[in-house]
N, C-alpha and C. Protein backbone atom coordinates (compact mmCIF):
# COMPACT_ATOMS: atom_id res chain seq x y z
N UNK A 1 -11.24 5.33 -9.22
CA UNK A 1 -11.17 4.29 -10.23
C UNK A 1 -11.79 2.99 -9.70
N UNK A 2 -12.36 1.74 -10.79
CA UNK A 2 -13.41 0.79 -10.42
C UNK A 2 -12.28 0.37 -9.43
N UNK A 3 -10.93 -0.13 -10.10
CA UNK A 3 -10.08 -1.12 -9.46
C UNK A 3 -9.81 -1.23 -8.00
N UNK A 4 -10.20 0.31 -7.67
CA UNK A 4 -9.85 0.72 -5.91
C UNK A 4 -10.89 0.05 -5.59
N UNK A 5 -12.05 -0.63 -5.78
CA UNK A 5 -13.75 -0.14 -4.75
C UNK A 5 -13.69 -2.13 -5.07
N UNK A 6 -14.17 -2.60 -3.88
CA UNK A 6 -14.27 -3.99 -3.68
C UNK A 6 -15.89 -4.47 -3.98
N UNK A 7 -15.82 -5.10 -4.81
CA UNK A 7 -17.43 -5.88 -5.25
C UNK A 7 -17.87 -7.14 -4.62
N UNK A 8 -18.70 -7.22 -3.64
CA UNK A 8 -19.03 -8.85 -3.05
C UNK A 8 -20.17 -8.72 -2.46
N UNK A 9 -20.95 -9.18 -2.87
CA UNK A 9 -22.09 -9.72 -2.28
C UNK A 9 -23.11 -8.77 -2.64
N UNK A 10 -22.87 -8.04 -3.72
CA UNK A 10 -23.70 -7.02 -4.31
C UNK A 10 -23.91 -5.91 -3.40
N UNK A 11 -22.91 -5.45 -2.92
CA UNK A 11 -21.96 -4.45 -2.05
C UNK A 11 -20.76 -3.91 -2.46
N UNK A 12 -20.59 -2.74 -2.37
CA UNK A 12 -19.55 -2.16 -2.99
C UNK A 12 -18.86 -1.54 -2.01
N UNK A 13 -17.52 -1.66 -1.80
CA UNK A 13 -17.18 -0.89 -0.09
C UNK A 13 -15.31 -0.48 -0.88
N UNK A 14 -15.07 0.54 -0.21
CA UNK A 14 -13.68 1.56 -0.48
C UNK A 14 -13.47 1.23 1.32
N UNK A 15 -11.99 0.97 1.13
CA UNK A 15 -11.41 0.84 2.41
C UNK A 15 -12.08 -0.42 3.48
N UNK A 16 -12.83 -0.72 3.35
CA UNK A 16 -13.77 -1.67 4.14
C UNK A 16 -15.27 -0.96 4.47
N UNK A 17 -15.21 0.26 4.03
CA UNK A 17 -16.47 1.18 4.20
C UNK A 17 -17.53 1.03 2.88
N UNK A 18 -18.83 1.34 3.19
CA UNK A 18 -19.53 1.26 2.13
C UNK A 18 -19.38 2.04 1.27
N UNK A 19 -19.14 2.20 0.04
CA UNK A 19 -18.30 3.47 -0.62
C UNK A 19 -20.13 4.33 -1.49
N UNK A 20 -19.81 5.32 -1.49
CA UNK A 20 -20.75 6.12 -2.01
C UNK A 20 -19.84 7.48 -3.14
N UNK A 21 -20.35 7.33 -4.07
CA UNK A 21 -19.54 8.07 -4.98
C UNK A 21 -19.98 8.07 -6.39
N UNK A 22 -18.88 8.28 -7.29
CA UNK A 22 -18.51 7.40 -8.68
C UNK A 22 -17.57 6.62 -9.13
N UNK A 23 -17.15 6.04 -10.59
CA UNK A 23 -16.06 5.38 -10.36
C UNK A 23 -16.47 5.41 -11.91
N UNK A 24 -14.68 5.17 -12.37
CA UNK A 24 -14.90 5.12 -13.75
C UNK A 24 -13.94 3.81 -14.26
N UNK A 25 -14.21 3.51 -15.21
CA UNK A 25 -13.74 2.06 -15.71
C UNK A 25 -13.51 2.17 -17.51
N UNK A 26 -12.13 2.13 -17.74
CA UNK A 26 -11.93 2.28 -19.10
C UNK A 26 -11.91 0.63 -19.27
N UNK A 27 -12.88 0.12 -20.76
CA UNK A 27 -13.00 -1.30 -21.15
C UNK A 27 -12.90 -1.21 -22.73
N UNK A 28 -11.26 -1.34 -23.00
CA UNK A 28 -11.02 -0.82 -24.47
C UNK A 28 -11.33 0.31 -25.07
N UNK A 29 -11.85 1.15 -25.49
CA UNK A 29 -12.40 2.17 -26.32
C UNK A 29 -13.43 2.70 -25.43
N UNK A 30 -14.20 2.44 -24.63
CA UNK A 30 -15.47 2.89 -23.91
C UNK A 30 -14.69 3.17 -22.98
N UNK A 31 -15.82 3.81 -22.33
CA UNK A 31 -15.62 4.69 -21.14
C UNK A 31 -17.07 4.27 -19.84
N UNK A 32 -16.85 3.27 -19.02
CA UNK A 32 -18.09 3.06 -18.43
C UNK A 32 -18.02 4.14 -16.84
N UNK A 33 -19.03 4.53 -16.37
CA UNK A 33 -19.32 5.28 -15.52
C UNK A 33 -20.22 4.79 -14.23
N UNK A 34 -19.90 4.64 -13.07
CA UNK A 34 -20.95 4.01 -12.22
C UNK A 34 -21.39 5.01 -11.14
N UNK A 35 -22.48 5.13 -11.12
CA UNK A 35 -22.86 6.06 -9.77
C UNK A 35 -23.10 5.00 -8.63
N UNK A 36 -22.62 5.23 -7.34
CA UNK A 36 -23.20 3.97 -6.53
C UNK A 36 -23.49 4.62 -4.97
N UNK A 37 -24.43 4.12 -4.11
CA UNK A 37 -24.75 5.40 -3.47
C UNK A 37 -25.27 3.84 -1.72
N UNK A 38 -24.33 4.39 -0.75
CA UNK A 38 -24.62 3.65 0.41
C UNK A 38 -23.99 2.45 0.22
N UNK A 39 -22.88 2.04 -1.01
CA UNK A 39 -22.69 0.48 -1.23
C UNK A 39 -23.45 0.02 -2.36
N UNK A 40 -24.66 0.92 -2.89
CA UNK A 40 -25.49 -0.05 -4.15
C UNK A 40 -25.20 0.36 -5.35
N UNK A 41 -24.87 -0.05 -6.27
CA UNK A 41 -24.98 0.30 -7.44
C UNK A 41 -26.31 0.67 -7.91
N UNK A 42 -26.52 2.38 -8.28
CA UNK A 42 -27.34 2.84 -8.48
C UNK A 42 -27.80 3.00 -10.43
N UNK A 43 -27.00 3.51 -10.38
CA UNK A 43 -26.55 3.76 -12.19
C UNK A 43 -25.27 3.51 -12.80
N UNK A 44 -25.34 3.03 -13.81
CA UNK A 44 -24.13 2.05 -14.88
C UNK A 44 -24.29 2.95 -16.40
N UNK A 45 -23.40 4.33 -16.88
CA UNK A 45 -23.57 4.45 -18.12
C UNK A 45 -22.21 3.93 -18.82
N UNK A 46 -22.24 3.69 -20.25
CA UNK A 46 -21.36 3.31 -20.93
C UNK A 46 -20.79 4.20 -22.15
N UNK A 47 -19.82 4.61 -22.35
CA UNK A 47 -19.66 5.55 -23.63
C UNK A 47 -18.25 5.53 -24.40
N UNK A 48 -18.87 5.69 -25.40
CA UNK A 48 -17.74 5.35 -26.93
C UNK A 48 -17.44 7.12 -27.12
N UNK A 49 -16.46 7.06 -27.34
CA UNK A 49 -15.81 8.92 -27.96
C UNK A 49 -17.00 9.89 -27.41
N UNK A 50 -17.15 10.02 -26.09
CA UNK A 50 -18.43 11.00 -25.33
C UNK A 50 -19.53 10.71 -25.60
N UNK A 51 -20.05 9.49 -26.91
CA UNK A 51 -21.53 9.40 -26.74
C UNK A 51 -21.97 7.97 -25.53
N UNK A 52 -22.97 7.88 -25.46
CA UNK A 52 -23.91 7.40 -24.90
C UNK A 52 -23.96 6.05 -25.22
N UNK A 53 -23.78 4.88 -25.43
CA UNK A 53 -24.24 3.81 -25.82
C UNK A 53 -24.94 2.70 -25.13
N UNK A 54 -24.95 2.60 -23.78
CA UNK A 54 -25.66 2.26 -22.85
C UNK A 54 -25.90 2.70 -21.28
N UNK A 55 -27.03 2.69 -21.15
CA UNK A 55 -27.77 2.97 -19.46
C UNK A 55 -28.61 1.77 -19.10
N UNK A 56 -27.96 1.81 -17.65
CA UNK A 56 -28.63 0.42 -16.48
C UNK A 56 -29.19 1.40 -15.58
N UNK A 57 -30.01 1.42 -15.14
CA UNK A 57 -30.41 1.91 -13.82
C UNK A 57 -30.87 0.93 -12.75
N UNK A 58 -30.33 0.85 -11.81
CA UNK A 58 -30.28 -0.65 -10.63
C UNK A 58 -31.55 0.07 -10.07
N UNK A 59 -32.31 -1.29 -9.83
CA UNK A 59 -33.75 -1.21 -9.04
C UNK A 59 -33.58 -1.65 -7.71
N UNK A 60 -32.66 -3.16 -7.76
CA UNK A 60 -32.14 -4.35 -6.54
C UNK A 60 -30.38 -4.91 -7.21
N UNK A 61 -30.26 -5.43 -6.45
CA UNK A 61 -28.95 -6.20 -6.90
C UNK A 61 -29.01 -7.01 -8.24
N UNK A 62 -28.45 -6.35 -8.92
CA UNK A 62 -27.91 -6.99 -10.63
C UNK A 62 -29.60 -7.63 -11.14
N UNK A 63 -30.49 -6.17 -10.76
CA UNK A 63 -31.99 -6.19 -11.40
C UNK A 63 -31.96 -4.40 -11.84
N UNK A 64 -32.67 -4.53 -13.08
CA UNK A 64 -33.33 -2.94 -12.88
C UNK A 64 -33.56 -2.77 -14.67
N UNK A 65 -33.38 -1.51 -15.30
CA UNK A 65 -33.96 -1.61 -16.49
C UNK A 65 -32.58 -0.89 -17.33
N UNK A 66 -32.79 -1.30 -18.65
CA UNK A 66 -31.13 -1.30 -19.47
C UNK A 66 -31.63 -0.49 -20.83
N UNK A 67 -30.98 0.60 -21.00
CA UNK A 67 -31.58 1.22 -22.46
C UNK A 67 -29.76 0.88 -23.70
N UNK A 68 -30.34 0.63 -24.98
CA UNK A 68 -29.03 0.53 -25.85
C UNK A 68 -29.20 1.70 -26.54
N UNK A 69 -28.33 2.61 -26.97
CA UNK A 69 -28.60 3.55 -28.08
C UNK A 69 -27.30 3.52 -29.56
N UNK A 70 -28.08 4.25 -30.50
CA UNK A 70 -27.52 3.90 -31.54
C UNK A 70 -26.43 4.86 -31.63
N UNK A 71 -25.35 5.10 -32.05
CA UNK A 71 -24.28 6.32 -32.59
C UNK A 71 -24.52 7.53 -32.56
N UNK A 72 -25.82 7.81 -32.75
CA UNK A 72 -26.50 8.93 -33.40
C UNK A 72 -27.18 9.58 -32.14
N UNK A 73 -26.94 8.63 -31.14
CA UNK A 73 -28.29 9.36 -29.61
C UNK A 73 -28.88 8.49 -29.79
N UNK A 74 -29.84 8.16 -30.56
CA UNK A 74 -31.75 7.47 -30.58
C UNK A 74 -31.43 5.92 -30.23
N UNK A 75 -32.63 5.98 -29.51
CA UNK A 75 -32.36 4.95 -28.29
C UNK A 75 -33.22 3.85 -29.77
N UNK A 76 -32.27 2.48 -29.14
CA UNK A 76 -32.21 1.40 -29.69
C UNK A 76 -33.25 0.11 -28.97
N UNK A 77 -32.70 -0.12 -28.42
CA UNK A 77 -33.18 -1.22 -27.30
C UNK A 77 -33.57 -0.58 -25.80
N UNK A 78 -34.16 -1.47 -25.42
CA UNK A 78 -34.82 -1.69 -23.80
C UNK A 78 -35.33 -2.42 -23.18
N UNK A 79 -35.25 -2.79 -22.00
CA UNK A 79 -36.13 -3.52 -21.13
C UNK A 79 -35.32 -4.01 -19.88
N UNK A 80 -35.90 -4.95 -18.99
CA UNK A 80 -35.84 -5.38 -17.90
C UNK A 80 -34.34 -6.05 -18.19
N UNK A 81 -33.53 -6.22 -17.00
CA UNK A 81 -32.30 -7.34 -17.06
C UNK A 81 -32.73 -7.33 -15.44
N UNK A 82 -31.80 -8.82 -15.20
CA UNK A 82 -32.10 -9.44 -13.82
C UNK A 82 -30.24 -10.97 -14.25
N UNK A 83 -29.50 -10.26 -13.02
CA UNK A 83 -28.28 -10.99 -13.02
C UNK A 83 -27.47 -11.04 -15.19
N UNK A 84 -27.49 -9.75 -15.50
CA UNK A 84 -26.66 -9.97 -17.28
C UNK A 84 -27.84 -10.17 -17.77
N UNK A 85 -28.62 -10.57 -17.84
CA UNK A 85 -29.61 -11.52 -18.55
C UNK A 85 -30.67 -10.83 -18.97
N UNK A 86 -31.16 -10.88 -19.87
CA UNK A 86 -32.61 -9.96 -20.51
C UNK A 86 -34.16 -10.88 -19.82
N UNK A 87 -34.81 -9.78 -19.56
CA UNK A 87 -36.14 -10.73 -18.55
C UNK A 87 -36.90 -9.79 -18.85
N UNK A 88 -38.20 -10.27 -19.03
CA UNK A 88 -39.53 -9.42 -19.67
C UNK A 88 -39.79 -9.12 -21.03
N UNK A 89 -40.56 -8.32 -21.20
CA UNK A 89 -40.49 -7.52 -22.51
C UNK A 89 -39.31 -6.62 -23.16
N UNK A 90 -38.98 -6.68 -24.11
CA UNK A 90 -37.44 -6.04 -24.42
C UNK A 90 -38.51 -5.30 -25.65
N UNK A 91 -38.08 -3.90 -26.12
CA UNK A 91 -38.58 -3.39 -27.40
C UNK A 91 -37.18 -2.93 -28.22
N UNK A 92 -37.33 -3.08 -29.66
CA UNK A 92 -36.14 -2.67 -30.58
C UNK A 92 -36.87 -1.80 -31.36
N UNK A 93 -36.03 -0.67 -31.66
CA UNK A 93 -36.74 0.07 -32.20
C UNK A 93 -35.66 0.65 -33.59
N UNK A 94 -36.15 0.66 -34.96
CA UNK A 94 -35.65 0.64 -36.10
C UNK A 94 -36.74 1.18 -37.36
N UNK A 95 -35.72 2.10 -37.98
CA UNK A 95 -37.09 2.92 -38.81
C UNK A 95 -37.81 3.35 -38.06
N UNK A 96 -39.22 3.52 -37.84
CA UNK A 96 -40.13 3.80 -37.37
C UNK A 96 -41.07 3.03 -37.13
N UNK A 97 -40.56 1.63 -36.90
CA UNK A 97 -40.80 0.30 -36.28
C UNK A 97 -40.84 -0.28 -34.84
N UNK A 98 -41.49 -0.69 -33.56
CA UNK A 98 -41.15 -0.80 -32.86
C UNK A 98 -41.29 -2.81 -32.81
N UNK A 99 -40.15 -3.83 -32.57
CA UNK A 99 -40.28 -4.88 -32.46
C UNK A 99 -40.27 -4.97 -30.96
N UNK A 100 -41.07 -6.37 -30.56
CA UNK A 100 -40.94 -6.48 -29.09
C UNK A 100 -40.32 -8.17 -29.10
N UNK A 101 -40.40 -8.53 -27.88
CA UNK A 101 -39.46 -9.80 -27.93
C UNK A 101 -39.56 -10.03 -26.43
N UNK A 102 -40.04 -11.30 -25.98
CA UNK A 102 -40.19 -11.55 -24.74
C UNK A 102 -39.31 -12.76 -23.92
N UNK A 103 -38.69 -12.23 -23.07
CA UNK A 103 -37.58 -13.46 -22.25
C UNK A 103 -37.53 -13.88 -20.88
């Protein structure tokens, strides 16, 4: 569970050791999932009643690329994040529309 594994300095360590594993984190209704591998947070998925609603995949510390998906599976949003924050090109995708949006 997240609550056991200590977060600082964009290091993740179980017992005082660098923890390598998974860890799961209930946040109301979702279900978030972290893979983290040597201490780094590698992958972040998020899920509502077994689906899918968001993927992070870590590049560097609280950098890497973030997909949103809709209820249904079909991916919604994307692009770059760097510290929460949306950075680069982001695309939304609706109908058979693709909008882009730059931050």
């Amino acid at each position: 569970m997240k609550n056991e594994l200590v977060f600082e300095d964009c290091k993740i360590t179980y017992k005082r050791e660098l923890y390598t594993g998974h860890y799961e984190h209930i946040k109301g209704n979702n279900r978030v999932i972290g893979l983290v591998r040597n201490g780094e947070l590698i992958l972040e998925e998020e899920f509502y009643q077994k689906r899918l609603l968001m993927k992070k995949k870590f590049t560097d510390c609280n950098k890497g690329y973030q997909k949103f998906f809709n209820q249904d599976g079909t991916l919604l949003r994307e692009g770059k994040f760097e510290n929460s924050e949306k950075t680069g090109l982001w695309k939304t995708y609706i109908d058979d529309r693709i909008y882009s949006e730059e931050y």
